[in-house]
Protein backbone atom coordinates (compact mmCIF):
# COMPACT_ATOMS: atom_id res chain seq x y z
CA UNK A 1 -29.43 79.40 -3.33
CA UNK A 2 -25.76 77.78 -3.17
CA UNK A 3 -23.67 78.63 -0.18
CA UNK A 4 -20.94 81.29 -0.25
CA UNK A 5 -17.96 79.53 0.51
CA UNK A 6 -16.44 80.67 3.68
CA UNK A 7 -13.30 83.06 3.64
CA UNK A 8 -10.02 81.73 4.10
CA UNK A 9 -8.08 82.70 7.04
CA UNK A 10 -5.60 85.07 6.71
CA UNK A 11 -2.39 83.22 7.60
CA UNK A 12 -0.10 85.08 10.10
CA UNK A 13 2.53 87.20 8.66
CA UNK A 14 6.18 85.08 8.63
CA UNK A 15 7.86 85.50 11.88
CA UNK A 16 4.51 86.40 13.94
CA UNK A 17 4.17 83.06 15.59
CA UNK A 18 4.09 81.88 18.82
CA UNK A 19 8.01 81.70 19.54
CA UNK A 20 8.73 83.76 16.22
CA UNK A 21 11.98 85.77 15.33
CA UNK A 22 10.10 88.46 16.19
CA UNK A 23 9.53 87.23 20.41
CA UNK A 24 12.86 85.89 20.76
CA UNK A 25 14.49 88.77 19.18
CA UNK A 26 12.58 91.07 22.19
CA UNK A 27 13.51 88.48 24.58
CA UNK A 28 17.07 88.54 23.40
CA UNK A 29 16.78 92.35 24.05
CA UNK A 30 15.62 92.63 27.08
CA UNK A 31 18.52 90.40 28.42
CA UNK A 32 21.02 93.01 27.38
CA UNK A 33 22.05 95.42 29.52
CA UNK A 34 21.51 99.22 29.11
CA UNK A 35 23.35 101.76 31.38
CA UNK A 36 19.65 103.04 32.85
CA UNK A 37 19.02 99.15 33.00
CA UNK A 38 22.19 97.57 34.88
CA UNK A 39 20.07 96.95 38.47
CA UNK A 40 18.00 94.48 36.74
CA UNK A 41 20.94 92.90 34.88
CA UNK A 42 22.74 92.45 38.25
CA UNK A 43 19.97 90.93 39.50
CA UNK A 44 19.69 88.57 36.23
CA UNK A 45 23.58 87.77 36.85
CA UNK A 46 22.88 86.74 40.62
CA UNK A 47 20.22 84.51 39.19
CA UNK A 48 22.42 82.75 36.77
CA UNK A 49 25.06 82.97 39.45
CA UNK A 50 23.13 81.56 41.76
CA UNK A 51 21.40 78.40 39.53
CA UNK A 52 24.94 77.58 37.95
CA UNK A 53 25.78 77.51 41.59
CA UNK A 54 23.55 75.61 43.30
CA UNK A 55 23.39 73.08 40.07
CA UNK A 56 27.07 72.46 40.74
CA UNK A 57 27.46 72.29 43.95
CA UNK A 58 24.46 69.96 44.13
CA UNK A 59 26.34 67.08 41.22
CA UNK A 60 30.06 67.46 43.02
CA UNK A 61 28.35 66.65 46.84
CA UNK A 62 25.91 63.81 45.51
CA UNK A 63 29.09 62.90 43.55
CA UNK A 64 31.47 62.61 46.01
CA UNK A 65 28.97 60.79 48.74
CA UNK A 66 28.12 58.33 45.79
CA UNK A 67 32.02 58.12 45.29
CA UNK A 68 32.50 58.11 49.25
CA UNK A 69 30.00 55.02 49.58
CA UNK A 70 31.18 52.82 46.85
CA UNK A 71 34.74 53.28 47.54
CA UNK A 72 33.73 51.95 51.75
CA UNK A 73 31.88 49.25 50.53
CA UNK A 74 34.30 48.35 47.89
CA UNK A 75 37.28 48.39 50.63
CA UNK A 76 35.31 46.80 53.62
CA UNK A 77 33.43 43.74 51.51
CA UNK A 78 37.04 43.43 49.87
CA UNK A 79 38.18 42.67 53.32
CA UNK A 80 35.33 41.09 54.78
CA UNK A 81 33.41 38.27 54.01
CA UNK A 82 30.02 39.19 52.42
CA UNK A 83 28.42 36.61 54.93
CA UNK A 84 29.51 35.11 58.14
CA UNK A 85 29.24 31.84 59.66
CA UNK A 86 29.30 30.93 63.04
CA UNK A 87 28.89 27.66 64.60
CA UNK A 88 26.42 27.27 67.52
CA UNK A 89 26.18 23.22 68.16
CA UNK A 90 29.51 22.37 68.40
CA UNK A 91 33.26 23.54 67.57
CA UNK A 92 34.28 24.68 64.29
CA UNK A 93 36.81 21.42 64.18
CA UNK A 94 35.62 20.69 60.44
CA UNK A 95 36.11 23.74 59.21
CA UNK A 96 38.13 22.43 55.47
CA UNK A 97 35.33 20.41 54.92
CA UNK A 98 32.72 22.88 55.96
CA UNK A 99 34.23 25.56 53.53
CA UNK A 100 34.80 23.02 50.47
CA UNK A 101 30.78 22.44 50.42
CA UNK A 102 29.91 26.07 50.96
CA UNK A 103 32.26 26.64 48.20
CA UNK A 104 30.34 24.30 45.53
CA UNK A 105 27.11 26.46 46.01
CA UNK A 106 26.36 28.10 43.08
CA UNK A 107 26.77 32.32 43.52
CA UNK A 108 29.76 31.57 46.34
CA UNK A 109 33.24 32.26 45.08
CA UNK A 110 35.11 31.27 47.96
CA UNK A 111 34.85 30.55 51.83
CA UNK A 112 37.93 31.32 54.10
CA UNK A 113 38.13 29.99 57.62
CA UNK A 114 39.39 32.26 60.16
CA UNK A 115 40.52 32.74 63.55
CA UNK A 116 40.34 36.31 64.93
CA UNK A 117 41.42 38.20 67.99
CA UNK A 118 42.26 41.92 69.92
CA UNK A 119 46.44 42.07 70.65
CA UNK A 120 47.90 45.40 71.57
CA UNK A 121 50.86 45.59 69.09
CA UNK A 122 53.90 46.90 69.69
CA UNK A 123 57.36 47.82 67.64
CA UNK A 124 60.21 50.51 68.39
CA UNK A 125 58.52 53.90 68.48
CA UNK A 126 55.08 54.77 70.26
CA UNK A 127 53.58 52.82 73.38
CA UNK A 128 51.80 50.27 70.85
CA UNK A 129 48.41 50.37 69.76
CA UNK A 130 45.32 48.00 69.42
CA UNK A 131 45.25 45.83 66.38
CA UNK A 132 42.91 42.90 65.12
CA UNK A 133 44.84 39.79 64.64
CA UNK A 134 43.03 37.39 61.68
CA UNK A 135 44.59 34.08 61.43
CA UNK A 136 44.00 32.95 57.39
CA UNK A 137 45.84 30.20 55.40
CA UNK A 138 48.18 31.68 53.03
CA UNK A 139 45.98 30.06 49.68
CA UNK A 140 43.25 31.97 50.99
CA UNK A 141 44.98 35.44 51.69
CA UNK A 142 46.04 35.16 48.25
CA UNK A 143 42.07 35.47 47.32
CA UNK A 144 41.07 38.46 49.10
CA UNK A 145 42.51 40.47 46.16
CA UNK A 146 41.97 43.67 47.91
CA UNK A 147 45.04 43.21 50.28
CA UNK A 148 47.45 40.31 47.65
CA UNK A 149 46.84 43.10 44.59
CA UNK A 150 47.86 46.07 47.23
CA UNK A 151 51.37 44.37 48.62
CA UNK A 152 53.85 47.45 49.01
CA UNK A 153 56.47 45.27 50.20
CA UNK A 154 57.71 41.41 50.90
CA UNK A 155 55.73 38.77 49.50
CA UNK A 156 52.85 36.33 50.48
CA UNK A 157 54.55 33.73 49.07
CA UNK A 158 55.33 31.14 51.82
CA UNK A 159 53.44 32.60 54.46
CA UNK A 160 52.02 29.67 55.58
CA UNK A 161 55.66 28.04 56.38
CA UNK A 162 56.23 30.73 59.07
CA UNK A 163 55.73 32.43 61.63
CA UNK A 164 55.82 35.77 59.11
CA UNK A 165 52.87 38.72 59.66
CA UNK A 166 51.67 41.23 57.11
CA UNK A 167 50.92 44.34 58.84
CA UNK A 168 49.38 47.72 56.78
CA UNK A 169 51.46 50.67 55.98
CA UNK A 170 49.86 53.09 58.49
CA UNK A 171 50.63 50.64 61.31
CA UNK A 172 54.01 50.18 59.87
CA UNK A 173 54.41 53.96 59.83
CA UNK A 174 53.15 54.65 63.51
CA UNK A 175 54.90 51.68 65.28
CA UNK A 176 58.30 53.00 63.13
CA UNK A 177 58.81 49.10 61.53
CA UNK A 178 59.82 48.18 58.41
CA UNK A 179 60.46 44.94 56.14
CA UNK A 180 61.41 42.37 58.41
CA UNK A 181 61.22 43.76 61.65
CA UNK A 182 60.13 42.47 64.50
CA UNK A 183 56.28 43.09 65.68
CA UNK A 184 55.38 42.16 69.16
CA UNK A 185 51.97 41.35 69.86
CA UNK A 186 50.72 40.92 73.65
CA UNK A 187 47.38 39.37 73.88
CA UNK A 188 45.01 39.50 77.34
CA UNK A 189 44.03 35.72 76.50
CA UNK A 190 46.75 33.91 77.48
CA UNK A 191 48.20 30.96 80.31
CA UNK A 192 46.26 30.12 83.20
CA UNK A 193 48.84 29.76 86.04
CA UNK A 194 48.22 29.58 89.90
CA UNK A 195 48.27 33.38 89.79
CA UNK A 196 45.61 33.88 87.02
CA UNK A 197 45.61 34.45 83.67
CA UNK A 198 48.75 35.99 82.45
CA UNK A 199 49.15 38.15 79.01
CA UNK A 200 50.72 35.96 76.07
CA UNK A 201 53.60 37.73 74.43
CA UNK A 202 55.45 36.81 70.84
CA UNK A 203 57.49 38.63 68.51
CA UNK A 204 56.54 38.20 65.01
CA UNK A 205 58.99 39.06 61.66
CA UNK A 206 56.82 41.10 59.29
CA UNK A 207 56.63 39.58 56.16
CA UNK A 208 54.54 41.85 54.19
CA UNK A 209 53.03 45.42 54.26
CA UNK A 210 50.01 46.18 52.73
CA UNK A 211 48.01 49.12 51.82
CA UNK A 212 44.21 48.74 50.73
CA UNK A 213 43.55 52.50 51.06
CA UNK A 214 40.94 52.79 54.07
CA UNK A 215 42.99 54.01 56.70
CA UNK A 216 41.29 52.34 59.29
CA UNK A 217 42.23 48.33 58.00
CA UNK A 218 45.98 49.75 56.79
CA UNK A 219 46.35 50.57 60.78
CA UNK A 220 44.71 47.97 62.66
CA UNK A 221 44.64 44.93 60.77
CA UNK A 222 47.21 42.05 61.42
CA UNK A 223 47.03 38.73 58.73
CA UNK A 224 48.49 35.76 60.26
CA UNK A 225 48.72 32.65 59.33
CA UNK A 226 45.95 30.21 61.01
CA UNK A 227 48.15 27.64 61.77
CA UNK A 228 50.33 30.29 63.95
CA UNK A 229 46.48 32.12 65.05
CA UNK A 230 45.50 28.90 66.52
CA UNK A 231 48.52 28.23 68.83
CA UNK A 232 48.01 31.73 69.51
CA UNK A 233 44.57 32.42 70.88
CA UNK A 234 44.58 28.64 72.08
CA UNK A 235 41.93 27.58 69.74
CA UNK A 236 44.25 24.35 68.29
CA UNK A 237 42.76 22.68 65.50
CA UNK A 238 40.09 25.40 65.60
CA UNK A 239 38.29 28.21 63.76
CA UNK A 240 36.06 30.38 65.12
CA UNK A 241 34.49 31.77 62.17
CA UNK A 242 34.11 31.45 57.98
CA UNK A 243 34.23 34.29 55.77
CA UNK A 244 31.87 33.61 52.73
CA UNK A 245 32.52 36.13 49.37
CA UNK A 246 29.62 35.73 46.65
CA UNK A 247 29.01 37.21 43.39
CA UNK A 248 26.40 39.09 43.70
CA UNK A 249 26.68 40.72 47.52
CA UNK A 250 23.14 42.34 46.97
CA UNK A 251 22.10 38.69 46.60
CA UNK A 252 22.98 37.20 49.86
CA UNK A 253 19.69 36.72 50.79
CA UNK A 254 18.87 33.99 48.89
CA UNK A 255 22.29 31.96 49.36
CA UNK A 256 21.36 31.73 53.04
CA UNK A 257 18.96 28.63 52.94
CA UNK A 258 21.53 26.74 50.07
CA UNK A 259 24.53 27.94 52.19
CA UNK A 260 22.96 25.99 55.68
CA UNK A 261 22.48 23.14 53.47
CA UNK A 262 25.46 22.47 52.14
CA UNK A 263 27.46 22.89 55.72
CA UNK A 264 25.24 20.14 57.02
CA UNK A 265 25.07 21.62 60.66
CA UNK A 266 23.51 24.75 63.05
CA UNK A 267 24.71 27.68 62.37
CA UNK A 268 24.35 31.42 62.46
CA UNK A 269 24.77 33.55 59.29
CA UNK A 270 25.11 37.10 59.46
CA UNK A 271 25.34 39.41 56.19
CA UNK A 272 27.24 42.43 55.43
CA UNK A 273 24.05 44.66 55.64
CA UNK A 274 23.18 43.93 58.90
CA UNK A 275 27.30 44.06 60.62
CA UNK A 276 27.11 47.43 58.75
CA UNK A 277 23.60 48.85 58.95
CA UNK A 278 24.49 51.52 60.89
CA UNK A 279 27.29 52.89 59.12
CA UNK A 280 25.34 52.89 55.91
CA UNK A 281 22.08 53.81 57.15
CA UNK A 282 24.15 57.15 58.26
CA UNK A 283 25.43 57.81 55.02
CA UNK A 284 22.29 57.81 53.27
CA UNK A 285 20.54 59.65 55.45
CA UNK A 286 22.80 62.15 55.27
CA UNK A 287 23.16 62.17 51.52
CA UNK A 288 19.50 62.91 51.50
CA UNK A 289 19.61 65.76 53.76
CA UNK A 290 21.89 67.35 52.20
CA UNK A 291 20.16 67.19 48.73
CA UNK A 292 17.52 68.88 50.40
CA UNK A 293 19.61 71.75 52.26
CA UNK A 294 21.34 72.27 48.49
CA UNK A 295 18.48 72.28 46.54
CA UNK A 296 17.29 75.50 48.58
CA UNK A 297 20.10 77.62 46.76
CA UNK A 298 18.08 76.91 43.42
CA UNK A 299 15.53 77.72 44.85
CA UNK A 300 17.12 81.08 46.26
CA UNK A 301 18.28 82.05 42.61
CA UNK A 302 14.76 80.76 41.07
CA UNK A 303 13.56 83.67 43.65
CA UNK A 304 15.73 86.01 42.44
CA UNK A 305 14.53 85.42 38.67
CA UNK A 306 11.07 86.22 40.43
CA UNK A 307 12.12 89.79 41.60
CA UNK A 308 14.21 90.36 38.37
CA UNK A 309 11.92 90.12 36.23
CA UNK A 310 8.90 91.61 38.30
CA UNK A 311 11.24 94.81 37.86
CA UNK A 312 11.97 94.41 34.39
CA UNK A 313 7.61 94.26 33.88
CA UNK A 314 7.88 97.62 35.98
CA UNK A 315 10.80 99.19 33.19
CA UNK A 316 9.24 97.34 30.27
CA UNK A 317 5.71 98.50 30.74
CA UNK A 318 5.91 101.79 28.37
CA UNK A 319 7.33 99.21 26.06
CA UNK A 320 4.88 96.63 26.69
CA UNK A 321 1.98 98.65 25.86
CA UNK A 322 3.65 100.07 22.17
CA UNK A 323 3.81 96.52 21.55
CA UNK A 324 0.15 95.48 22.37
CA UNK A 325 -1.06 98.49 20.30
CA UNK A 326 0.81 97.57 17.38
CA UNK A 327 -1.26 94.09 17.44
CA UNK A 328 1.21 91.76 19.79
CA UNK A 329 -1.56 89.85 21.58
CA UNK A 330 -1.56 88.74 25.69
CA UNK A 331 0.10 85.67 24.86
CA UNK A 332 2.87 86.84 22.85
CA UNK A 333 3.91 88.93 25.78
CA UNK A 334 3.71 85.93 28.14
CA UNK A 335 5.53 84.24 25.72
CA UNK A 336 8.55 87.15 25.49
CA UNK A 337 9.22 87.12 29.44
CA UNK A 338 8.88 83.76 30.21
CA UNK A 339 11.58 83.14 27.18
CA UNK A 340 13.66 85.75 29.23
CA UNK A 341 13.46 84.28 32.56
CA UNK A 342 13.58 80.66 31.18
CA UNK A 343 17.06 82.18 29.33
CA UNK A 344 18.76 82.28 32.96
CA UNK A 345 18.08 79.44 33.94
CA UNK A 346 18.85 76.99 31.07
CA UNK A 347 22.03 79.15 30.71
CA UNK A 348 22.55 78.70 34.74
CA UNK A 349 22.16 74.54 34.96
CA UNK A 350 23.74 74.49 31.13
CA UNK A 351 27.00 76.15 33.02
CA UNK A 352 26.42 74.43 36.67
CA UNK A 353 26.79 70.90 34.70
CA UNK A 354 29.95 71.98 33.29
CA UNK A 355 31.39 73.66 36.15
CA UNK A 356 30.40 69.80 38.13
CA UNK A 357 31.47 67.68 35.86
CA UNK A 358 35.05 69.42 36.06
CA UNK A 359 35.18 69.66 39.18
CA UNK A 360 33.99 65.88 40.01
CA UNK A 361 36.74 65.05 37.37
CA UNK A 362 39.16 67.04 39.13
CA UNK A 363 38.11 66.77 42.63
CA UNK A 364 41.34 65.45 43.99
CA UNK A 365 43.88 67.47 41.91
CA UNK A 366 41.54 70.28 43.19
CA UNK A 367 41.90 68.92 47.08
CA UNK A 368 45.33 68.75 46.70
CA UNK A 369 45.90 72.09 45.49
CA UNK A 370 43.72 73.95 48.47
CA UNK A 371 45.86 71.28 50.80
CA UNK A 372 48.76 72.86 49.89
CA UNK A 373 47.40 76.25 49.35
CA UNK A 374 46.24 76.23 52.81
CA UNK A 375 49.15 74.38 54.81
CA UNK A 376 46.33 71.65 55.89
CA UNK A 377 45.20 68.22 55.26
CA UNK A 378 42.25 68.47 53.58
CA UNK A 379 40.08 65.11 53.90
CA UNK A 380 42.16 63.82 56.56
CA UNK A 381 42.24 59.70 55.52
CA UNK A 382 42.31 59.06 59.84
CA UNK A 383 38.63 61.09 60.01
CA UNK A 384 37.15 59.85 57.00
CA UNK A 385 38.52 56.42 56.62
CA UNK A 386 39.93 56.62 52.43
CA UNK A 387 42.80 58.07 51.81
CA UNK A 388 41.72 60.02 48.36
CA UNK A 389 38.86 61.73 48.30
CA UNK A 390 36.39 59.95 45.51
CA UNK A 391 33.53 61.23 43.20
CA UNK A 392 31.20 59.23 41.06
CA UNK A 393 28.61 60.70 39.46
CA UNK A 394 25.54 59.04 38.91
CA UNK A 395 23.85 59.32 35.79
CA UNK A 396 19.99 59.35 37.32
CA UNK A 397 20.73 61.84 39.72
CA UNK A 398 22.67 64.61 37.38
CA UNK A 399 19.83 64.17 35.55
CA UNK A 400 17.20 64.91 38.56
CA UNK A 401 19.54 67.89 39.45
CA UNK A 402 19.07 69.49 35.95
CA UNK A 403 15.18 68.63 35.63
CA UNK A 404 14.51 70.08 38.98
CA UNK A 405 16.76 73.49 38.43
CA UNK A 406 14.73 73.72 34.97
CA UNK A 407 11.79 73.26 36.20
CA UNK A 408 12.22 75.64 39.37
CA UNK A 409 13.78 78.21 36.33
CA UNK A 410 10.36 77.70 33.92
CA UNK A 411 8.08 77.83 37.53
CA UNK A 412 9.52 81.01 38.89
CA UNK A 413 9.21 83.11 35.15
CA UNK A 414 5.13 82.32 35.04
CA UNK A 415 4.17 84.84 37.53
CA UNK A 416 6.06 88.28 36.07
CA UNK A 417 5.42 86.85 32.23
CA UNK A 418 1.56 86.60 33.63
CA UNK A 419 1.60 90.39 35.32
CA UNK A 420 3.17 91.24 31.69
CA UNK A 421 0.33 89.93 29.73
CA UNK A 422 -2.52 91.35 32.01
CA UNK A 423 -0.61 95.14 31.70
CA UNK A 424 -3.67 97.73 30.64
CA UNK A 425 -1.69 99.16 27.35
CA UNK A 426 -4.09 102.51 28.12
CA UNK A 427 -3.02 102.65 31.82
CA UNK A 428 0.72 102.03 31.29
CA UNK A 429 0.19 105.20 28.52
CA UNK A 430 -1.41 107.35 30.79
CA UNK A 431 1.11 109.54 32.54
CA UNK A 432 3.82 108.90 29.86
């Protein structure tokens, strides 16, 4: 007896499949407001509120600490050396030498011997204020680029033939000097006479005003020429200390042992992570904090989906059980709500991107207007060191931000689209 072959399925009518027409259609429906029905859409427009929200204020605050972090290192390793040396055998008598072999190591781009020192500077307003005095040659000012490409006024040229300064425009503007004025600097290290050690004073002609944009170098820092520095500090002949730049700054590490070698002597090298550990380690600890403490107001609105559409189950169920009798099965249901819920919160982070990314574009036409909307000064440059407040958003991290607020969105709509699909069609019939 030959086998019956076995019936064919009966494929599913067009539009009846998971996701159909026919499920985002109700989905689509449910998101629309009705007059008996506007509760539940406020709560649904807090939700969105609330994701686009927290999405955007999550991008512009990792932005602008991203922004705030490169723009300090940029400004304080354009200033300073990205390794230091320090003698500990002998003087630093050699120091040309010393710096012309450091500077044929492969990875170095330059070293600049330097002679530094505290003065309490003084000019014709105020009662003076402390300043750090570095004693460069002129050839090697002209390399750190951050201060020769930010000259406001005068020159570098020449400033090794005399006794000329270059001072930073803050300074300039709080000692009440200008272009070729007089500076006069009054150092605790000075004679020894019979009586003790008495303060060294000299006048210096300002040469040059910079402006490198971290308020705290524009106002404290003093370039003079080392020549001048040495008769100075009494350190003739001297320097107390080379600046090293590299390529690579992340790569100091392993220019260390190359570095020793080539200055043929003891010494103690220090890198720019460890002078600033501190400082940084601060910053990044805070960044992460404050992820966290943002990332709770996606997690408020994810709530609020939670309640929203627990209610909408509640309104819906009447509805819920017409569909389940006409043949809609448990997972189409599912299916209907969690396309609902998951609505609000792709539409949320699609809008909190936006609103960030205009804002991070903006952020300092935006801090200008609430500076003068206010009658304040917004991002004082004296508190937080830059004088602009920077963003920079980071590609990784906008992406985390809208992975995690879809993900919270999808998480928070299983639980009501689940009570939907387990509603008893009979018992939600009952008393209607």
């Amino acid at each position: 007896m030959s086998k019956q072959p076995a019936p064919a399925a009966h494929p599913l009518p067009a539009g009846a499949g998971p996701f159909s027409v026919f499920e985002r259609m109700v989905a689509w429906r449910y998101l629309r407001a009705r007059r008996k029905e506007a509760f539940i859409s406020v709560i649904a427009s807090f939700s969105f509120a609330g994701i686009m929200l927290g999405v955007a204020t999550l991008i512009i605050v990792m932005a602008v600490m991203n922004g705030f972090r490169t723009e300090l290192m940029s400004r304080i390793l354009g200033v300073n050396g990205h390794l230091i040396m320090q003698p500990i055998d002998r003087p630093l008598d050699d120091y040309s030498e010393v710096a012309r072999r450091i500077e044929g190591v492969g990875g170095v781009k330059y070293a600049l011997p330097l002679v530094e020192g505290q003065v309490l500077a003084s000019g014709k307003v105020g009662a003076g204020t402390g300043a750090l005095v570095r004693g460069i040659r002129g050839e090697d000012l002209v390399k750190v680029q951050l201060v020769a490409s930010n000259i406001k006024q005068g020159t570098l040229e020449g400033f090794d033939t005399g006794e000329g300064i270059a001072i930073g425009t803050r300074m300039a503007e709080s000692l009440g000097v200008s272009l070729g004025d007089g500076l006069q600097l009054i150092s605790p290290e000075g004679d020894v006479t019979p009586f003790g050690v008495t303060a060294r004073q000299k006048t210096y002609p300002i040469k040059a005003i910079f402006e490198v944009g971290m308020s705290e170098y524009d106002a404290s820092i003093i370039f003079m020429p080392l020549s001048e520095a040495q008769l100075y500090f009494n350190v003739e002949g001297l320097a107390q200390t080379i600046e090293i730049y590299v390529d690579n700054p992340d790569n100091v590490d392993a220019l260390k042992v190359p570095i020793e070698d080539a200055a043929q002597r003891q010494l103690v090298l220090t890198d720019w992570r460890l002078r600033n550990q501190t400082f940084f380690s601060a910053l990044e600890v805070e960044r992460n904090v404050m992820f966290m403490i943002l990332t709770l107001i996606v997690l408020v609105a994810a709530l609020n989906i939670i309640s929203g559409l627990i209610m909408l189950v509640k309104d819906k169920g009447r509805d819920i059980a017409i569909l389940r009798t006409m043949g809609a099965s448990r997972g189409a249901v599912m299916r209907i709500f969690l396309m609902t819920g998951s609505a609000i919160g792709v539409t949320g982070t699609i809008a909190g991107v936006i609103l960030g990314v205009v804002v991070c574009l903006n952020v300092e036409r935006i801090r200008a207007f609430f500076s003068w909307l206010s009658g304040t000064t917004l991002f004082n440059p004296e508190l937080y060191f830059l004088s602009q407040l920077p963003a920079e958003m980071n590609m990784r991290e906008t992406v985390s931000v809208i992975a995690m607020a879809l993900v919270l969105s999808f998480l928070a709509t299983l639980f009501p689209a689940w009570r939907a699909a387990r509603l008893d069609p009979v018992e939600a019939l009952r008393y209607e």
